[in-house]
C-alpha atoms as a PDB file:
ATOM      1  CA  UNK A   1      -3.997  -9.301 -13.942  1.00  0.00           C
ATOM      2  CA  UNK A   2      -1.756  -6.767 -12.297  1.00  0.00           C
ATOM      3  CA  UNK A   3      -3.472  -4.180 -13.415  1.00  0.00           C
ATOM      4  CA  UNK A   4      -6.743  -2.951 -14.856  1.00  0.00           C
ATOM      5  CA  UNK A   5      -4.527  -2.824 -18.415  1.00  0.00           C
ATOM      6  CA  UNK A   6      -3.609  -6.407 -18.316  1.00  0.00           C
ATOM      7  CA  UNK A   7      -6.642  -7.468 -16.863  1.00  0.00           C
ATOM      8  CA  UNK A   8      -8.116  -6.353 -20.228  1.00  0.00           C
ATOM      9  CA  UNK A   9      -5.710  -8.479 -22.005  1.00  0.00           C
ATOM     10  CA  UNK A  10      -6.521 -11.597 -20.012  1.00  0.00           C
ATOM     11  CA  UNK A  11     -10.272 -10.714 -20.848  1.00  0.00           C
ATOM     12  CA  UNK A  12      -9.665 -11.101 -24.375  1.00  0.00           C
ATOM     13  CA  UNK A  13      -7.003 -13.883 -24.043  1.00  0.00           C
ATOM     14  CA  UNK A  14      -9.703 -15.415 -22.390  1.00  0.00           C
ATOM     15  CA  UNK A  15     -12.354 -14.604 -25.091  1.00  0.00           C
ATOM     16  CA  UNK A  16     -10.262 -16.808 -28.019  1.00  0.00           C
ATOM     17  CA  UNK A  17      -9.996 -19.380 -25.398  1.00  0.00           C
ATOM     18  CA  UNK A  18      -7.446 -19.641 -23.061  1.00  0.00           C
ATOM     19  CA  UNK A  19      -8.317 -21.136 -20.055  1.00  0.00           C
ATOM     20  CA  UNK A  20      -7.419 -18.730 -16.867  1.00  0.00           C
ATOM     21  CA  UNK A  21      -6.384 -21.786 -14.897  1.00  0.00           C
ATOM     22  CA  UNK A  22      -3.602 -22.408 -17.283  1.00  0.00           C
ATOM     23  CA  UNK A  23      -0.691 -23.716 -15.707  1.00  0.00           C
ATOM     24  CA  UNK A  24       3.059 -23.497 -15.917  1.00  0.00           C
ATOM     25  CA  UNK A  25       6.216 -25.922 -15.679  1.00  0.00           C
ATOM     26  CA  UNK A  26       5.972 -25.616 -11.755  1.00  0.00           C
ATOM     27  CA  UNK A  27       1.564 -26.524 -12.064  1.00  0.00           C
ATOM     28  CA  UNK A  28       0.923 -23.013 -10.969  1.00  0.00           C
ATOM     29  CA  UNK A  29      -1.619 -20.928 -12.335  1.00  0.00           C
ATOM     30  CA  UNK A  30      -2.058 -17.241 -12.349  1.00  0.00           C
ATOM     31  CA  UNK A  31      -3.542 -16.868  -9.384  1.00  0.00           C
ATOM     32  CA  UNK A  32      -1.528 -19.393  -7.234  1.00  0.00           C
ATOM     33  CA  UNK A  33       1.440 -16.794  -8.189  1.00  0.00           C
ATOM     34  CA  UNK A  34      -1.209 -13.543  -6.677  1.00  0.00           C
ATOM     35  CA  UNK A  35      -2.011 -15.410  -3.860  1.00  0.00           C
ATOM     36  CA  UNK A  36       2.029 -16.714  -3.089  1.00  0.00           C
ATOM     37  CA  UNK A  37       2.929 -12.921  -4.094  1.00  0.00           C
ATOM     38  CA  UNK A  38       0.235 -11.221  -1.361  1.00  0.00           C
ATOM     39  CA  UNK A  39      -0.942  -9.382  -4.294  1.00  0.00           C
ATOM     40  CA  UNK A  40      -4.627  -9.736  -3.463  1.00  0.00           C
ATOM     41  CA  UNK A  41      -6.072  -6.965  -5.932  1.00  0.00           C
ATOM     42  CA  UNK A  42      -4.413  -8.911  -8.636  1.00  0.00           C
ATOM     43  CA  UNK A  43      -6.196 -12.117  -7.035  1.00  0.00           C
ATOM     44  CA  UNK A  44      -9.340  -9.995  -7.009  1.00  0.00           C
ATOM     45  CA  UNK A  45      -9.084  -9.300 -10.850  1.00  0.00           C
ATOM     46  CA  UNK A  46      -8.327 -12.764 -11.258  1.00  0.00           C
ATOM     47  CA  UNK A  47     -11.556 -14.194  -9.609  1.00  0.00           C
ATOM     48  CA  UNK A  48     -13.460 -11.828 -11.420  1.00  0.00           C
ATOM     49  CA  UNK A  49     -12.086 -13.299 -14.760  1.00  0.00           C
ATOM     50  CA  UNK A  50     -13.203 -16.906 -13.158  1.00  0.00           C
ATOM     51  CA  UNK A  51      -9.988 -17.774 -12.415  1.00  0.00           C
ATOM     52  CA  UNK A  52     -11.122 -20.988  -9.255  1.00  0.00           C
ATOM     53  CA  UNK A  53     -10.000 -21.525  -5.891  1.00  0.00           C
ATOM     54  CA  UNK A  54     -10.336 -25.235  -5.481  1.00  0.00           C
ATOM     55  CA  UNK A  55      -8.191 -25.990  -8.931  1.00  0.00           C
ATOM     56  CA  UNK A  56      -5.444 -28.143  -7.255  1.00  0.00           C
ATOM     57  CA  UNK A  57      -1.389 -26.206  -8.311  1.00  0.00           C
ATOM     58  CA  UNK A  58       1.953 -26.894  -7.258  1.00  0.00           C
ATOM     59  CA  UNK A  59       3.937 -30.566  -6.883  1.00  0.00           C
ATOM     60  CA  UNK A  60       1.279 -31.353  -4.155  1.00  0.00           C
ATOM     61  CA  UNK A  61      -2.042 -30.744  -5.770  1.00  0.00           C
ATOM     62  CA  UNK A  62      -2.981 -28.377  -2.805  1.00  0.00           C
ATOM     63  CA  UNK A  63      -5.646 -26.477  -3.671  1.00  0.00           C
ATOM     64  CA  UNK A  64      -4.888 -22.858  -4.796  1.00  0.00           C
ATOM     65  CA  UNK A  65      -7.767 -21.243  -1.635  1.00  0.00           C
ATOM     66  CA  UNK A  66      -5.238 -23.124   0.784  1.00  0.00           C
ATOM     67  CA  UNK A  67      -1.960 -21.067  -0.136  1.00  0.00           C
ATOM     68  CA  UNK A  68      -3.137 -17.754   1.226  1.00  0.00           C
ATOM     69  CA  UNK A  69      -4.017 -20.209   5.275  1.00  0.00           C
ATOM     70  CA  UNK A  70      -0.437 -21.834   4.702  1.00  0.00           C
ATOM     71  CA  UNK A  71       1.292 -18.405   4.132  1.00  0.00           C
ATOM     72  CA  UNK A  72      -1.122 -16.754   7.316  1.00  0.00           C
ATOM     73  CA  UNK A  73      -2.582 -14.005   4.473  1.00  0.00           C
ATOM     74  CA  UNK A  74      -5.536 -12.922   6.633  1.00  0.00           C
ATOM     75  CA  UNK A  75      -6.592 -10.481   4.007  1.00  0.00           C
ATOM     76  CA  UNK A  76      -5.871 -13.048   1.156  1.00  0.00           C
ATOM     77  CA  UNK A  77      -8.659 -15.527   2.975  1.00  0.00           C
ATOM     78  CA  UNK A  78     -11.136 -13.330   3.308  1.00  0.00           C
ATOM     79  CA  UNK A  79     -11.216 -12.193  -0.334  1.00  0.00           C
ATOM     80  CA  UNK A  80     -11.350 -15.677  -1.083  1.00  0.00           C
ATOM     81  CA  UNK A  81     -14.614 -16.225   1.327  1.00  0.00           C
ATOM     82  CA  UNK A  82     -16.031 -13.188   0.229  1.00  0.00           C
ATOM     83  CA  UNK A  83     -15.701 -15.175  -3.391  1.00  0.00           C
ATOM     84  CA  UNK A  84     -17.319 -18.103  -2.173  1.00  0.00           C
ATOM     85  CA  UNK A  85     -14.683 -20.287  -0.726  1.00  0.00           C
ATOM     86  CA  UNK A  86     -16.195 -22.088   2.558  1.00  0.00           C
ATOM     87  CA  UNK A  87     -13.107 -23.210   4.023  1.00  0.00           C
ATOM     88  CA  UNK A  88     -14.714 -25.502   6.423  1.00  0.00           C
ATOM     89  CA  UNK A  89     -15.825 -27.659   3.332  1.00  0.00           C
ATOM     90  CA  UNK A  90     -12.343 -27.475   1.343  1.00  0.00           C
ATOM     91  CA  UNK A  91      -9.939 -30.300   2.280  1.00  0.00           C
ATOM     92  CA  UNK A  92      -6.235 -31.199   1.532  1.00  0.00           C
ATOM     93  CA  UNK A  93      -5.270 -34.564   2.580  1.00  0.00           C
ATOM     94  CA  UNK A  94      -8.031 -34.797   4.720  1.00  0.00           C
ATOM     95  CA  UNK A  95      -7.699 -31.666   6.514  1.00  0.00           C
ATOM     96  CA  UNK A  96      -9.601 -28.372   6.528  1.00  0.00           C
ATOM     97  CA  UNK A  97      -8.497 -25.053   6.616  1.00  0.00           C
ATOM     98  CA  UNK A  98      -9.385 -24.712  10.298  1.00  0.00           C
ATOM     99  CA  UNK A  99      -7.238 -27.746  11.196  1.00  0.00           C
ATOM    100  CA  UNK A 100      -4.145 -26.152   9.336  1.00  0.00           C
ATOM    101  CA  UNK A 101      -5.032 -22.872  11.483  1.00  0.00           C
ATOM    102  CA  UNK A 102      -5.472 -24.526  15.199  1.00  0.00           C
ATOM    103  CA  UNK A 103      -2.086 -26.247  14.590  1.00  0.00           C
ATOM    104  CA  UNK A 104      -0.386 -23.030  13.558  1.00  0.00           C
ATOM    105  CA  UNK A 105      -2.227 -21.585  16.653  1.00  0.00           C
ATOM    106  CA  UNK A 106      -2.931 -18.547  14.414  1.00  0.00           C
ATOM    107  CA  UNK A 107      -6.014 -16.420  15.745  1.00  0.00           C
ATOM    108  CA  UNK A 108      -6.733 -13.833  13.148  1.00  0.00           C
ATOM    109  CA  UNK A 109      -6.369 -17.121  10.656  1.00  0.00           C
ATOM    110  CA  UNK A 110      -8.851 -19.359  12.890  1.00  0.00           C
ATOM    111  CA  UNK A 111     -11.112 -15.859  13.174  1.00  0.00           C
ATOM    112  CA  UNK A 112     -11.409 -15.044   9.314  1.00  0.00           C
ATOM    113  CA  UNK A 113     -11.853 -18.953   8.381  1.00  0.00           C
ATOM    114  CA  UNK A 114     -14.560 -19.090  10.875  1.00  0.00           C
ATOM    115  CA  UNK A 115     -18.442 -18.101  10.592  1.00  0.00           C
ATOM    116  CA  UNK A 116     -20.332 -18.908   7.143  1.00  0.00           C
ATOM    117  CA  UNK A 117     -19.317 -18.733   3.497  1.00  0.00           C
ATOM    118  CA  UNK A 118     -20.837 -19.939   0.470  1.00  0.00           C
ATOM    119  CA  UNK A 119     -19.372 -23.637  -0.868  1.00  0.00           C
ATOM    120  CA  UNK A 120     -17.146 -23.616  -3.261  1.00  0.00           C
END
């Protein structure tokens, strides 16, 4: 979903019935790989295609909405609350996304996790 050209493709991959949460040999999906890469308009396209924030990726099983707190992607989190990730529900071994922030004692993290947001 790089572009609006592949995001086609993935539409119609998507239409025989390939699952957009599909995951590789390291259990990441596509857009664990946006999110990791800061590409957020591919992680746009990707949310748009129904790709979901809560599927767990990587070695860990952290959920994908909690790369873009761990990597301090401001812009990342709040495409993923304006898609309906509300970070103070979402946990990862027992913590929220607000408890990750406040020990990182990043601001514009604990500022753009904070407020409302739809649950996930």
């Amino acid at each position: 979903a790089s572009s609006e050209g592949t995001a086609a493709a993935a539409r119609q991959l998507i239409a025989t019935g390939e699952p957009i949460d599909q995951k590789d040999n390291d259990n990441l999906d596509a857009l664990a790989y946006a999110l990791q890469n800061r590409d957020v308009d591919s992680a746009k396209r990707l949310l748009g295609l129904g790709a979901r924030a809560k599927t767990p990726v990587g070695e860990s099983g952290i959920p994908v909405a909690f790369l873009p707190v761990l990597d301090g992607d401001v812009p990342a989190v709040r495409l993923m609350r304006k898609h309906g990730v509300d970070y103070s529900k979402l946990r990862y071994r027992g913590a929220t996304a607000l408890d990750f922030a406040k020990q990182q004692g990043n601001e514009a993290m604990l500022s753009a996790l904070e407020g409302g947001g739809t649950a996930l």
